[in-house]
C-alpha atoms as a PDB file:
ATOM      1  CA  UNK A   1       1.207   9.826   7.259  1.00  0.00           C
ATOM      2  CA  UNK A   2      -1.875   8.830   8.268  1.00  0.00           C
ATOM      3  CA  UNK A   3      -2.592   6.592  11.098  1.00  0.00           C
ATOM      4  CA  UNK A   4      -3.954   3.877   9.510  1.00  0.00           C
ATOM      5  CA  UNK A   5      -0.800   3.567   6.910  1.00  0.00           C
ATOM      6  CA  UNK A   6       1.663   0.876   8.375  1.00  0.00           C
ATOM      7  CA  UNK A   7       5.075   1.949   9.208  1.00  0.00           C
ATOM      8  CA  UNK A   8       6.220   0.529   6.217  1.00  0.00           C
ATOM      9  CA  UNK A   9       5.848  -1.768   3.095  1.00  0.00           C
ATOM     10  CA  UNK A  10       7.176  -4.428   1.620  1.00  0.00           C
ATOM     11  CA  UNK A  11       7.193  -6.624  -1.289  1.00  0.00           C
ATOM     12  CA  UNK A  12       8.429 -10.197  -1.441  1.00  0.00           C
ATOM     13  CA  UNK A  13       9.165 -12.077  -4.542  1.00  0.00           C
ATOM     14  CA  UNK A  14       9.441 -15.963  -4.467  1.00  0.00           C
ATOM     15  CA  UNK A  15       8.428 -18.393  -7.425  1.00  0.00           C
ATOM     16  CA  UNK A  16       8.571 -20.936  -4.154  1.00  0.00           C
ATOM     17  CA  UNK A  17       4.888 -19.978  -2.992  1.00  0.00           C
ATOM     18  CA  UNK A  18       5.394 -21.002   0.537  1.00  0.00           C
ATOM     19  CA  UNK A  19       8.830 -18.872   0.833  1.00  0.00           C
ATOM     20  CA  UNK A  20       6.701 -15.872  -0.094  1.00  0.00           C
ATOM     21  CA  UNK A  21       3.634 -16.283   1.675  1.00  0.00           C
ATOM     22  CA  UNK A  22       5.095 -17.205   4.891  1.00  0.00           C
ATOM     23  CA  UNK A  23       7.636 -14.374   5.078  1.00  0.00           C
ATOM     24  CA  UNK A  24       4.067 -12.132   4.343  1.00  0.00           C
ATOM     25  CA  UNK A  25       2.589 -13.646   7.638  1.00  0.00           C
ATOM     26  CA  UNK A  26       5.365 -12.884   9.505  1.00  0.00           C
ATOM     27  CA  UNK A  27       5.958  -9.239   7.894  1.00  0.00           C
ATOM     28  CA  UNK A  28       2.195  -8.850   8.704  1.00  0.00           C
ATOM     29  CA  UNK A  29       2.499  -9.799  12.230  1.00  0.00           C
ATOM     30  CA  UNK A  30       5.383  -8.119  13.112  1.00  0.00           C
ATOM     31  CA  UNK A  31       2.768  -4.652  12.094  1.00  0.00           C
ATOM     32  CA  UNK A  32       4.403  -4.295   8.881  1.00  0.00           C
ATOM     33  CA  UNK A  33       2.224  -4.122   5.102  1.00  0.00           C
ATOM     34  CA  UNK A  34       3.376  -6.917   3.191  1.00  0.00           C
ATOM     35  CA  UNK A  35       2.136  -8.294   0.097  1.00  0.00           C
ATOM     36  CA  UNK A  36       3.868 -12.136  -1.459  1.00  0.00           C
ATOM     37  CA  UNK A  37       4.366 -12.402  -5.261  1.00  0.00           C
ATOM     38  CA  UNK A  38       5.490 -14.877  -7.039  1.00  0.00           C
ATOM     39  CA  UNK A  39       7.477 -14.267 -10.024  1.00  0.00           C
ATOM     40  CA  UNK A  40       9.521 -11.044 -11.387  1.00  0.00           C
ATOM     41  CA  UNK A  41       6.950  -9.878 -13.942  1.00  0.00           C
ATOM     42  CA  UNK A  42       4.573  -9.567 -11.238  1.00  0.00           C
ATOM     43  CA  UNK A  43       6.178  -8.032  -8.845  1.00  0.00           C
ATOM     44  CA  UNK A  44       7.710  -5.657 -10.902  1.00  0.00           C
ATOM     45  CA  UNK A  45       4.226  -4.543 -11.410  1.00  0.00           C
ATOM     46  CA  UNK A  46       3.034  -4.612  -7.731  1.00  0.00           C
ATOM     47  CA  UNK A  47       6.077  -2.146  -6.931  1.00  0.00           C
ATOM     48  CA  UNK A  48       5.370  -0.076  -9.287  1.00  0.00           C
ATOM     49  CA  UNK A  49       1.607   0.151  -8.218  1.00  0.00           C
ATOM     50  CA  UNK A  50       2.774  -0.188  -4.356  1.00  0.00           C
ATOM     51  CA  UNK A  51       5.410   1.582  -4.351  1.00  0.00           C
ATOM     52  CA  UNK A  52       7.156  -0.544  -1.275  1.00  0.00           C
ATOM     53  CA  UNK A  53       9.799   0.345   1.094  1.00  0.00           C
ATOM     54  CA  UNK A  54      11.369  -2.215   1.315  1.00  0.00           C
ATOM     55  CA  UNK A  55      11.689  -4.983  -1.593  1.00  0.00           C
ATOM     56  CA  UNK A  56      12.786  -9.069  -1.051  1.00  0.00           C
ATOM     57  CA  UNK A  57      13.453 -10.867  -3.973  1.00  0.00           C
ATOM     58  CA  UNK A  58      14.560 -14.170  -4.891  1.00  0.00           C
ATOM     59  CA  UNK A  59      17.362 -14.036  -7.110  1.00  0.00           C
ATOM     60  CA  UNK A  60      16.411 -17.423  -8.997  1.00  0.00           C
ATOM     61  CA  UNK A  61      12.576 -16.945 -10.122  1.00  0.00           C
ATOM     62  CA  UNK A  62      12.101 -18.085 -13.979  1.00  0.00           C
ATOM     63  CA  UNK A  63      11.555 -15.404 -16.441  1.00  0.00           C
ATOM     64  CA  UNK A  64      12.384 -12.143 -15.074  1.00  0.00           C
ATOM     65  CA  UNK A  65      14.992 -13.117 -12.233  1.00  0.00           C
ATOM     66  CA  UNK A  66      15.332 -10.745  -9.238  1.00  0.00           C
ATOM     67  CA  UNK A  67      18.051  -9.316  -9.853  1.00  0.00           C
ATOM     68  CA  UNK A  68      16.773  -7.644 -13.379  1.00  0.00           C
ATOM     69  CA  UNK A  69      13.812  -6.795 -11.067  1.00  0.00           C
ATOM     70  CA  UNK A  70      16.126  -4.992  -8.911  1.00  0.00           C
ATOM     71  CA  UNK A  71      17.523  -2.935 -11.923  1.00  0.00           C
ATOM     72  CA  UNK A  72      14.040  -2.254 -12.963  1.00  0.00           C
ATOM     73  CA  UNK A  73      13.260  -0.661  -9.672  1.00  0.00           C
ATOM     74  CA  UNK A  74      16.669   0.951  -9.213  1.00  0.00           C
ATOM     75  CA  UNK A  75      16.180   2.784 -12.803  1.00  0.00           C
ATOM     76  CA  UNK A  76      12.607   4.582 -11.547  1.00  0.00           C
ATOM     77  CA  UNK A  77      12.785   8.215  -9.630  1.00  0.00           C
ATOM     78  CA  UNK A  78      11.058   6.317  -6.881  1.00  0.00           C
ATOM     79  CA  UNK A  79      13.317   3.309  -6.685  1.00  0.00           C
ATOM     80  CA  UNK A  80      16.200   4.987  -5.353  1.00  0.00           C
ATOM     81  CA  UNK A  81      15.129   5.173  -2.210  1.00  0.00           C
ATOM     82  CA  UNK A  82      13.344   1.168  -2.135  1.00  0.00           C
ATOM     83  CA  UNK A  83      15.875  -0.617   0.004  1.00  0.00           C
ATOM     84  CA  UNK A  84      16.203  -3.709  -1.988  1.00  0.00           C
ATOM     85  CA  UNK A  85      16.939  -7.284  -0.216  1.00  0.00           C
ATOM     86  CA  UNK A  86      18.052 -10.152  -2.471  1.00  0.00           C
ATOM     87  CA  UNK A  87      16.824 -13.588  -0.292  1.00  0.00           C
ATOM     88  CA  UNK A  88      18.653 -16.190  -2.321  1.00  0.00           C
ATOM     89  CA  UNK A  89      19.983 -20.119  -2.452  1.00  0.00           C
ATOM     90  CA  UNK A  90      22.106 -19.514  -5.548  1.00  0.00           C
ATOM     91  CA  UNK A  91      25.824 -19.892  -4.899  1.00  0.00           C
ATOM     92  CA  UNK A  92      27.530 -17.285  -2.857  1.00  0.00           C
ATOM     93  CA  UNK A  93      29.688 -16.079  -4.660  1.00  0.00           C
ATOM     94  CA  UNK A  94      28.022 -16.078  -8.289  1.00  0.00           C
ATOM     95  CA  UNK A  95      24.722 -14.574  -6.330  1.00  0.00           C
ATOM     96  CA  UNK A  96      26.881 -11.465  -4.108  1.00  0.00           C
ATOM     97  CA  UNK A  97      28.097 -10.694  -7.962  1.00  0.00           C
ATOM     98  CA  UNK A  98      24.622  -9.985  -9.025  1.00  0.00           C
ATOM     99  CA  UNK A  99      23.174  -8.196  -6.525  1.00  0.00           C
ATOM    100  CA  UNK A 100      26.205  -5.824  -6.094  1.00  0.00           C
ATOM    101  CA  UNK A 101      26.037  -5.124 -10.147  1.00  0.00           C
ATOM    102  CA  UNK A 102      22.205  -4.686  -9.572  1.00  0.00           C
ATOM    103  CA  UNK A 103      22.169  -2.091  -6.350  1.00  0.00           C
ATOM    104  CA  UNK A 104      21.009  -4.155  -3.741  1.00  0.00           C
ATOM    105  CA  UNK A 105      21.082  -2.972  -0.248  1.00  0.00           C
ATOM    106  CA  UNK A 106      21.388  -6.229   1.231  1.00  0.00           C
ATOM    107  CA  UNK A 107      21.981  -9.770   0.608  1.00  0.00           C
ATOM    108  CA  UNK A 108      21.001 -12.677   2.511  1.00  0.00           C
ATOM    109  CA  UNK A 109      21.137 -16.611   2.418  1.00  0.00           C
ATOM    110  CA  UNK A 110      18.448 -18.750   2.400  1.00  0.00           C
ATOM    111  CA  UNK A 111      17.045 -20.464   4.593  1.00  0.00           C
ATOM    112  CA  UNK A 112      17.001 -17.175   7.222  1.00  0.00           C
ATOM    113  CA  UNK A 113      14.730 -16.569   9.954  1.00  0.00           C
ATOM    114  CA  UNK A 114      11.898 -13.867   9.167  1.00  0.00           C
ATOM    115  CA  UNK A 115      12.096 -12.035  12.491  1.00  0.00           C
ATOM    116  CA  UNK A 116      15.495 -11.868  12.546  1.00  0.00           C
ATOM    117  CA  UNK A 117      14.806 -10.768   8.707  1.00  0.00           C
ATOM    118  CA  UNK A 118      11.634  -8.153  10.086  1.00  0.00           C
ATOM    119  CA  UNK A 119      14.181  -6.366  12.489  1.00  0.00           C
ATOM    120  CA  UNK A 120      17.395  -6.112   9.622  1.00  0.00           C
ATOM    121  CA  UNK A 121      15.072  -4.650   7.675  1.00  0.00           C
ATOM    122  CA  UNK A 122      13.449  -2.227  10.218  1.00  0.00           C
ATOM    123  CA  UNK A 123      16.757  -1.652  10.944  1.00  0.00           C
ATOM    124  CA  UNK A 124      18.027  -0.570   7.197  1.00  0.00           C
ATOM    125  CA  UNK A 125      15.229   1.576   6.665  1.00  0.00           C
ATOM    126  CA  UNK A 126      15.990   4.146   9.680  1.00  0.00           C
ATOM    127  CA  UNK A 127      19.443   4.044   8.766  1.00  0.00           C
ATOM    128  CA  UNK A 128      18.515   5.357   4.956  1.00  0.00           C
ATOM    129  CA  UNK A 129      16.350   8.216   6.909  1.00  0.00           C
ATOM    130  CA  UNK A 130      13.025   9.226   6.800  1.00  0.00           C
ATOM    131  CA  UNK A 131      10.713   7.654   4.928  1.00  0.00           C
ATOM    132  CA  UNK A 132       9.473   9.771   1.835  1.00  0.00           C
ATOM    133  CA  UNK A 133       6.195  10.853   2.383  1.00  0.00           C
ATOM    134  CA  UNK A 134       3.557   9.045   0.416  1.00  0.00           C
ATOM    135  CA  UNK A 135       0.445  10.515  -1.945  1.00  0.00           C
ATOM    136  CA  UNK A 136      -2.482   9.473  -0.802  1.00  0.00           C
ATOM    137  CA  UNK A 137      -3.669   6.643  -1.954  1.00  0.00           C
ATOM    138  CA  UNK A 138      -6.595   6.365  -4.879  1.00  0.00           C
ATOM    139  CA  UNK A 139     -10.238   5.668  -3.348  1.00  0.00           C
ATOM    140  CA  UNK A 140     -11.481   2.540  -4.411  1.00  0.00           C
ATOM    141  CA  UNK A 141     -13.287   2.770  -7.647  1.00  0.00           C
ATOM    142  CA  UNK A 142     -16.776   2.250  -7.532  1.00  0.00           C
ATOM    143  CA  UNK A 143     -18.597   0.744  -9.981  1.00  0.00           C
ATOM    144  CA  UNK A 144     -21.928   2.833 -11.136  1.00  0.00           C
ATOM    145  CA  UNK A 145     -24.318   0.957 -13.309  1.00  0.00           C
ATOM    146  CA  UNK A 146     -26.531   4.540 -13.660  1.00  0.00           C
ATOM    147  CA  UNK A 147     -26.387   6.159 -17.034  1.00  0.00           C
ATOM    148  CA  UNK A 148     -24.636   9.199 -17.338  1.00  0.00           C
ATOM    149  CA  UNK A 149     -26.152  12.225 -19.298  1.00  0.00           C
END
């Protein structure tokens, strides 16, 4: 790993914009890479291009919920080792269903506190072991107008 890669990364997934962005902040301060989307579709799509660590979602986002997110991720080679968080205000019990059926590591209540939420998920990610080493990542495409021969 490179020093300039953050110890780890993470994905949140809230269709409530201001759930998402200001768990991001608080990720971010606490050192950690974070990156807010705001429905499933989309952050399906960030994962796969991220490839996070760690992965929040909301159980209850229109269209593709979280928890068919988290089966999404779960059924790629390199989403068995994502720890996956649900972050939810859907009935307990109906919502603990899901995310057991769907693999999630964790499940959690809204409203929580994001540094207790930082440090539990710190926490899971040592106890799953070390992280899997990364590729590097692409170089920024540039954009040439020159012709080429």
């Amino acid at each position: 790993m490179r020093d300039e890669d953050p110890v780890l990364r993470i994905l949140c997934a809230d269709d409530n914009r201001d759930t998402a962005d200001s768990l991001v902040i608080l990720l971010q301060i606490a050192g950690l890479e974070a990156r807010a989307c705001y429905d499933g579709r989309s952050a399906l799509a960030a994962a796969e291009v991220m490839r996070p660590d760690v992965l929040i979602l909301d159980l209850g986002m229109p269209g593709l919920n979280g928890d068919e997110v988290g089966r999404r991720v779960r059924a790629e080679p390199w989403g068995q080792t994502v720890v996956l968080v649900a972050l939810t205000g859907l009935p307990e019990e109906e919502a603990r269903q899901r995310t057991s059926e769907a693999g999630f590591d964790l499940h959690l209540t809204k409203p929580v506190d994001p540094g207790e939420l930082a440090l539990i998920v710190m926490d899971l990610v040592i106890l799953r072991g070390p992280i899997t080493p990364r590729p590097p990542r692409e170089p920024q495409a540039r954009f040439d107008n020159s012709p080429h021969a």
